[in-house]
N, C-alpha and C. Protein backbone atom coordinates (compact mmCIF):
# COMPACT_ATOMS: atom_id res chain seq x y z
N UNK A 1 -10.88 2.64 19.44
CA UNK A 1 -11.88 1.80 18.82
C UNK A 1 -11.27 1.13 17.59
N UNK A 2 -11.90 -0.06 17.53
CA UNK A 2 -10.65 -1.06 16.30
C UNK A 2 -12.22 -1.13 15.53
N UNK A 3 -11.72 -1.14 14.21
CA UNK A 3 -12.84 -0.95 13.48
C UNK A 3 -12.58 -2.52 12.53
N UNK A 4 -14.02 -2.93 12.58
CA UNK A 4 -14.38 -4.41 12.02
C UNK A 4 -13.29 -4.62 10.76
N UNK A 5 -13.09 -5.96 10.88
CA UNK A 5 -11.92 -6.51 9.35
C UNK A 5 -12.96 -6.49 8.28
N UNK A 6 -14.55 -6.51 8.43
CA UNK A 6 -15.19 -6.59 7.19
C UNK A 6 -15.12 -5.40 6.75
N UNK A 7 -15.19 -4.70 7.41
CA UNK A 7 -15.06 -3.21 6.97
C UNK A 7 -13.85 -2.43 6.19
N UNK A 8 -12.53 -2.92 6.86
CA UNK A 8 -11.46 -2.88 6.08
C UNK A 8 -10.94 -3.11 4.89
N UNK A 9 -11.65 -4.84 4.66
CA UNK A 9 -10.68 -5.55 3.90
C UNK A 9 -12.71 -5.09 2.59
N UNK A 10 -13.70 -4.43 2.88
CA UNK A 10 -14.60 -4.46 2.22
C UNK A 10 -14.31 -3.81 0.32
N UNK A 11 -14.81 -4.21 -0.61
CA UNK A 11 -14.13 -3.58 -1.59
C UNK A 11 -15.35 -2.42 -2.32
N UNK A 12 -16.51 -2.23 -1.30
CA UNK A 12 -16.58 -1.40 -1.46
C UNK A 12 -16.03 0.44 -1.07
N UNK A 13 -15.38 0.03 -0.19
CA UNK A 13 -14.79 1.11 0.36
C UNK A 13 -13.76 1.96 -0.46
N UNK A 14 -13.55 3.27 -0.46
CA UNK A 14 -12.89 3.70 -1.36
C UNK A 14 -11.41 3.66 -0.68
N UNK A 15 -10.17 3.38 -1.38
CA UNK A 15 -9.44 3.15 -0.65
C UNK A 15 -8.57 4.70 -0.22
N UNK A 16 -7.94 4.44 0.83
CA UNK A 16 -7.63 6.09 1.40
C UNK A 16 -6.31 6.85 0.48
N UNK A 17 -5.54 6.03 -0.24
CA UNK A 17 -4.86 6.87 -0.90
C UNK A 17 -5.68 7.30 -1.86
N UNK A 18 -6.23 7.09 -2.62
CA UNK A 18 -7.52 8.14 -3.49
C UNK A 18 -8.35 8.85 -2.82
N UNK A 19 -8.63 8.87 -1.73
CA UNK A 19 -9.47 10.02 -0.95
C UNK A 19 -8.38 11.07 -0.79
N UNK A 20 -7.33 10.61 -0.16
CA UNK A 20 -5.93 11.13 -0.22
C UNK A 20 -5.58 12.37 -1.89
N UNK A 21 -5.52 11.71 -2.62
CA UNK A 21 -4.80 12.42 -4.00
C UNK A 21 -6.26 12.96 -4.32
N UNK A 22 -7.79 13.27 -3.99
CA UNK A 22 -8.80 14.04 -4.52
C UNK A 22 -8.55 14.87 -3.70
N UNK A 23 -8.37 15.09 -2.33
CA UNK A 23 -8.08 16.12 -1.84
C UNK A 23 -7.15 16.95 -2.23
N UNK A 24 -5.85 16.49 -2.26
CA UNK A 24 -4.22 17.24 -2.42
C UNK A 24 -4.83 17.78 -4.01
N UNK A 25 -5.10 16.92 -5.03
CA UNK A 25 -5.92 17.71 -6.35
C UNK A 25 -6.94 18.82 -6.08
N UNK A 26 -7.64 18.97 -5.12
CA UNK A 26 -8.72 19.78 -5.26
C UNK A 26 -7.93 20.96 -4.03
N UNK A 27 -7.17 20.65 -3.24
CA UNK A 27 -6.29 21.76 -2.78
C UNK A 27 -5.09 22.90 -3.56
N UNK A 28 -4.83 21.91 -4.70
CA UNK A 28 -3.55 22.47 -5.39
C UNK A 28 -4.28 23.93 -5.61
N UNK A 29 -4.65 24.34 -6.66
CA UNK A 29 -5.20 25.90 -7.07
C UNK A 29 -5.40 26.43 -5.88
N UNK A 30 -4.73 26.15 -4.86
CA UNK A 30 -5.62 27.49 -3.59
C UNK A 30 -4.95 29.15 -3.79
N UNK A 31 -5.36 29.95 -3.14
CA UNK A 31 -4.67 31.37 -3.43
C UNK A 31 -3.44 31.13 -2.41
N UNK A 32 -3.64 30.53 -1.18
CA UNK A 32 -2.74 30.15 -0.38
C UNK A 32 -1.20 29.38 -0.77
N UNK A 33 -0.53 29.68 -0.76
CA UNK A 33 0.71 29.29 -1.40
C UNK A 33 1.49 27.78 -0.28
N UNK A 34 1.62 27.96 0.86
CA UNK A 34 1.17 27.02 1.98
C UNK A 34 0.37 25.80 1.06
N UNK A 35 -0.68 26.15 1.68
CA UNK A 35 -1.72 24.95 0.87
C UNK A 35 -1.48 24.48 -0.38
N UNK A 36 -0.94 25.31 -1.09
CA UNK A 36 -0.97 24.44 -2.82
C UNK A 36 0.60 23.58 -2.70
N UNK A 37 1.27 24.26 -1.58
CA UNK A 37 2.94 23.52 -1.65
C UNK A 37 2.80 21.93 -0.71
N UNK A 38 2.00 22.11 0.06
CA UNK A 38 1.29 20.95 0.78
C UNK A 38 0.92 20.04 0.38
N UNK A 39 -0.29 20.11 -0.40
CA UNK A 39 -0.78 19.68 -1.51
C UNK A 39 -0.29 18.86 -2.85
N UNK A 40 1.20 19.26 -3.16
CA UNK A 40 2.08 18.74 -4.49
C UNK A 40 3.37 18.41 -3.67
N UNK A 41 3.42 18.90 -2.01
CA UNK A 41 3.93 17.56 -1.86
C UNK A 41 3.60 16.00 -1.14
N UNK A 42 2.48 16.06 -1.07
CA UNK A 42 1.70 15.21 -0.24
C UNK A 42 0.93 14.18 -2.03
N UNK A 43 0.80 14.92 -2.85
CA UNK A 43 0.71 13.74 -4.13
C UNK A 43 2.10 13.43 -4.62
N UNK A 44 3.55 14.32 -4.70
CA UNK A 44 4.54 13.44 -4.16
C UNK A 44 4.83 12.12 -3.59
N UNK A 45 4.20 12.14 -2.30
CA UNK A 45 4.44 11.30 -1.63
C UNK A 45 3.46 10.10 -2.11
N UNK A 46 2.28 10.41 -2.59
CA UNK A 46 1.91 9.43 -2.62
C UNK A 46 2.46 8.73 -4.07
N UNK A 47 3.03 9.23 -4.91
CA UNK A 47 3.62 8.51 -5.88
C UNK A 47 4.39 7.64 -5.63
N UNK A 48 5.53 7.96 -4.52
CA UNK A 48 6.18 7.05 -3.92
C UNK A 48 5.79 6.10 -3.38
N UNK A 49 4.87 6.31 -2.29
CA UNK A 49 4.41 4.85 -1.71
C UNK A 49 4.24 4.10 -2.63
N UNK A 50 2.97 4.56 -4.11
CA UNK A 50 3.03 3.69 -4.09
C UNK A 50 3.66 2.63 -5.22
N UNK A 51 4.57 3.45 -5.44
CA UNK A 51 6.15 2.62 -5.73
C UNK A 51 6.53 1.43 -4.80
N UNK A 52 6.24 1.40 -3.60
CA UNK A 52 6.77 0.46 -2.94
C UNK A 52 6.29 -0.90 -3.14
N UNK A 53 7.25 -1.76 -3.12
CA UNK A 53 6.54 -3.52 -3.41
C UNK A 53 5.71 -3.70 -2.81
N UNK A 54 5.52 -3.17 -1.30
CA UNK A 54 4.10 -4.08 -0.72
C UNK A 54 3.00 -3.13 -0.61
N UNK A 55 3.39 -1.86 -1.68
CA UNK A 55 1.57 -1.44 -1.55
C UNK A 55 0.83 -1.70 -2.34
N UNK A 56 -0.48 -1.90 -2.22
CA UNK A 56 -1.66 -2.72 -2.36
C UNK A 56 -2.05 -2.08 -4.28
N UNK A 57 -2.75 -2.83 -4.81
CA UNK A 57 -2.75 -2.10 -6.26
C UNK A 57 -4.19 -1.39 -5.99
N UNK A 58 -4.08 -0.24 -7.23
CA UNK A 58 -4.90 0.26 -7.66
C UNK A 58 -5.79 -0.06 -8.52
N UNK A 59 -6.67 -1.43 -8.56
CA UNK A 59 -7.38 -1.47 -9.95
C UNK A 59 -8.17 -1.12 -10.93
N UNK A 60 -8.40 0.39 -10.77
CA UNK A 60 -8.61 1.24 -11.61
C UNK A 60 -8.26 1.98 -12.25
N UNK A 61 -7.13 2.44 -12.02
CA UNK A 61 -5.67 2.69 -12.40
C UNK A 61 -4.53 1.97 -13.44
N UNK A 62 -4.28 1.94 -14.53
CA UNK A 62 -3.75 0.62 -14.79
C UNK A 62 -1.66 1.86 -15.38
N UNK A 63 -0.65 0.57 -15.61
CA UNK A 63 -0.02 1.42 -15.71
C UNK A 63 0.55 2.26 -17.22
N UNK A 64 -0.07 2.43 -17.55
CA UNK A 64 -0.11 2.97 -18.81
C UNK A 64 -0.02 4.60 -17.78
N UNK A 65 -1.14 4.73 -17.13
CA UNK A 65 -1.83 6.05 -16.47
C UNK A 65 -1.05 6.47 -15.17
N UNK A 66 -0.41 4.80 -14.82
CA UNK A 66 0.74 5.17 -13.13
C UNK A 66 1.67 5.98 -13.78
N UNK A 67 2.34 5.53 -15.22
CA UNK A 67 3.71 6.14 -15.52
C UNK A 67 3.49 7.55 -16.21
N UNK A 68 2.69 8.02 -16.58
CA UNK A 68 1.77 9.28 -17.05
C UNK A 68 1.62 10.33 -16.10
N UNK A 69 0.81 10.00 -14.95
CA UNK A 69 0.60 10.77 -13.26
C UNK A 69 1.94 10.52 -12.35
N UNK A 70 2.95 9.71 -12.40
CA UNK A 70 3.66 10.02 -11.49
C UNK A 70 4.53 11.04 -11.73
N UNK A 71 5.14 10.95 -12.22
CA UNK A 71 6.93 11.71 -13.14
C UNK A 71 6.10 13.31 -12.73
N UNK A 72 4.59 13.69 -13.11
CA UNK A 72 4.19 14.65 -13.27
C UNK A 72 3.63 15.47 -11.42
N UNK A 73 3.29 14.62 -10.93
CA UNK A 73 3.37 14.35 -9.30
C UNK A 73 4.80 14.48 -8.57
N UNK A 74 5.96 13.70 -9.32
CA UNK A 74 7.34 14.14 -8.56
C UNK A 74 7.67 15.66 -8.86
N UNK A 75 6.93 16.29 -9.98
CA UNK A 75 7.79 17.17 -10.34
C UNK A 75 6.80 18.58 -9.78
N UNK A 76 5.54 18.02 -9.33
CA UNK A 76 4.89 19.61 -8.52
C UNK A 76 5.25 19.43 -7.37
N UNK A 77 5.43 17.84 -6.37
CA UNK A 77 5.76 18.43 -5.06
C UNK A 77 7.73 18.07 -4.97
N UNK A 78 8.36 18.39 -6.22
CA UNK A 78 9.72 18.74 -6.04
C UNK A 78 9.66 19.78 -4.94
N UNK A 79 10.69 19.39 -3.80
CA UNK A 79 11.34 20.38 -2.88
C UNK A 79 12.07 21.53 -2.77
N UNK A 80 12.92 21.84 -4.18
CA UNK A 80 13.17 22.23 -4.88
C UNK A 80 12.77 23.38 -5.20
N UNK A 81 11.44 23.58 -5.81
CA UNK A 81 10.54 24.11 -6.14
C UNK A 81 9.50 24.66 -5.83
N UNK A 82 9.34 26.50 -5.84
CA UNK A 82 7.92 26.30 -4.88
C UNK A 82 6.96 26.69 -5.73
N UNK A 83 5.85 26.48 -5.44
CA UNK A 83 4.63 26.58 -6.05
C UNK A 83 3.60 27.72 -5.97
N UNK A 84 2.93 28.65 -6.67
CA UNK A 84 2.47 29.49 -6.65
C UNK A 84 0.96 28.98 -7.17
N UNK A 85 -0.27 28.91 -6.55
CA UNK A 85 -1.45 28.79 -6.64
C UNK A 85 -1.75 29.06 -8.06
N UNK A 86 -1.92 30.48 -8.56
CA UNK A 86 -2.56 30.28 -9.63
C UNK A 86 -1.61 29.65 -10.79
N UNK A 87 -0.30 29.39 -10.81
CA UNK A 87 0.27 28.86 -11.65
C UNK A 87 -0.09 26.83 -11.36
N UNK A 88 -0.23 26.48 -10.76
CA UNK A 88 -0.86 25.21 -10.71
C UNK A 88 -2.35 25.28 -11.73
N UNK A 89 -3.38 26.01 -11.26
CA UNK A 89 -4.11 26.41 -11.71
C UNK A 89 -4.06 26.07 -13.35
N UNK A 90 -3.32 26.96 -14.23
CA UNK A 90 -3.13 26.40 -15.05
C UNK A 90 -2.31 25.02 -15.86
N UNK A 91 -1.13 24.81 -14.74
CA UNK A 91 -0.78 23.30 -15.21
C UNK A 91 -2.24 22.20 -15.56
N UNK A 92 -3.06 22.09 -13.97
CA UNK A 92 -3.97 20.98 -13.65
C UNK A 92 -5.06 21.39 -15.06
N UNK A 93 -5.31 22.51 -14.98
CA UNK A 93 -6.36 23.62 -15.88
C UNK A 93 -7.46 23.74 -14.96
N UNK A 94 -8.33 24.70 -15.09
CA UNK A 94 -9.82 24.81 -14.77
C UNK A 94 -11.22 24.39 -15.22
């Protein structure tokens, strides 16, 4: 099923990389160690995209706040590095 261009291009719609990074945020603290490593690296990724020239802007977002949240995003889903639930916990805070 192809879903309508009004619907797509609509600006009320929330766009999916922020549905995207509320989830991976509201996953990080899990007790599950899996899930919270998932989670920081999947807002990883989305730092990158959207680094890339042709992804779409965020205009609620401005970059004062991109260069603030990313560096801090590369460095929970570093590969590198693994992540332990309640220690996220207190990075993000409660």
């Amino acid at each position: 099923m192809q879903v309508p261009k009004e619907i797509v291009l609509s600006a009320a719609r929330v766009p999916a990389f922020a549905l995207a990074e509320i989830s991976f945020l509201i996953s990080l603290p899990s007790a599950d160690t899996t899930v919270s490593q998932t989670a920081a690296q999947g807002l990883r990724l989305i730092a990158h995209a959207e680094r890339q020239p042709s992804a779409p802007l965020r205009p609620n977002i401005n970059d004062e706040e991109l260069s603030k949240r990313n560096p801090i995003y590369e460095q929970l889903g570093d590969p590198n590095v693994t992540i332990i639930g309640s220690l996220i916990q207190l990075i993000v805070g409660d």
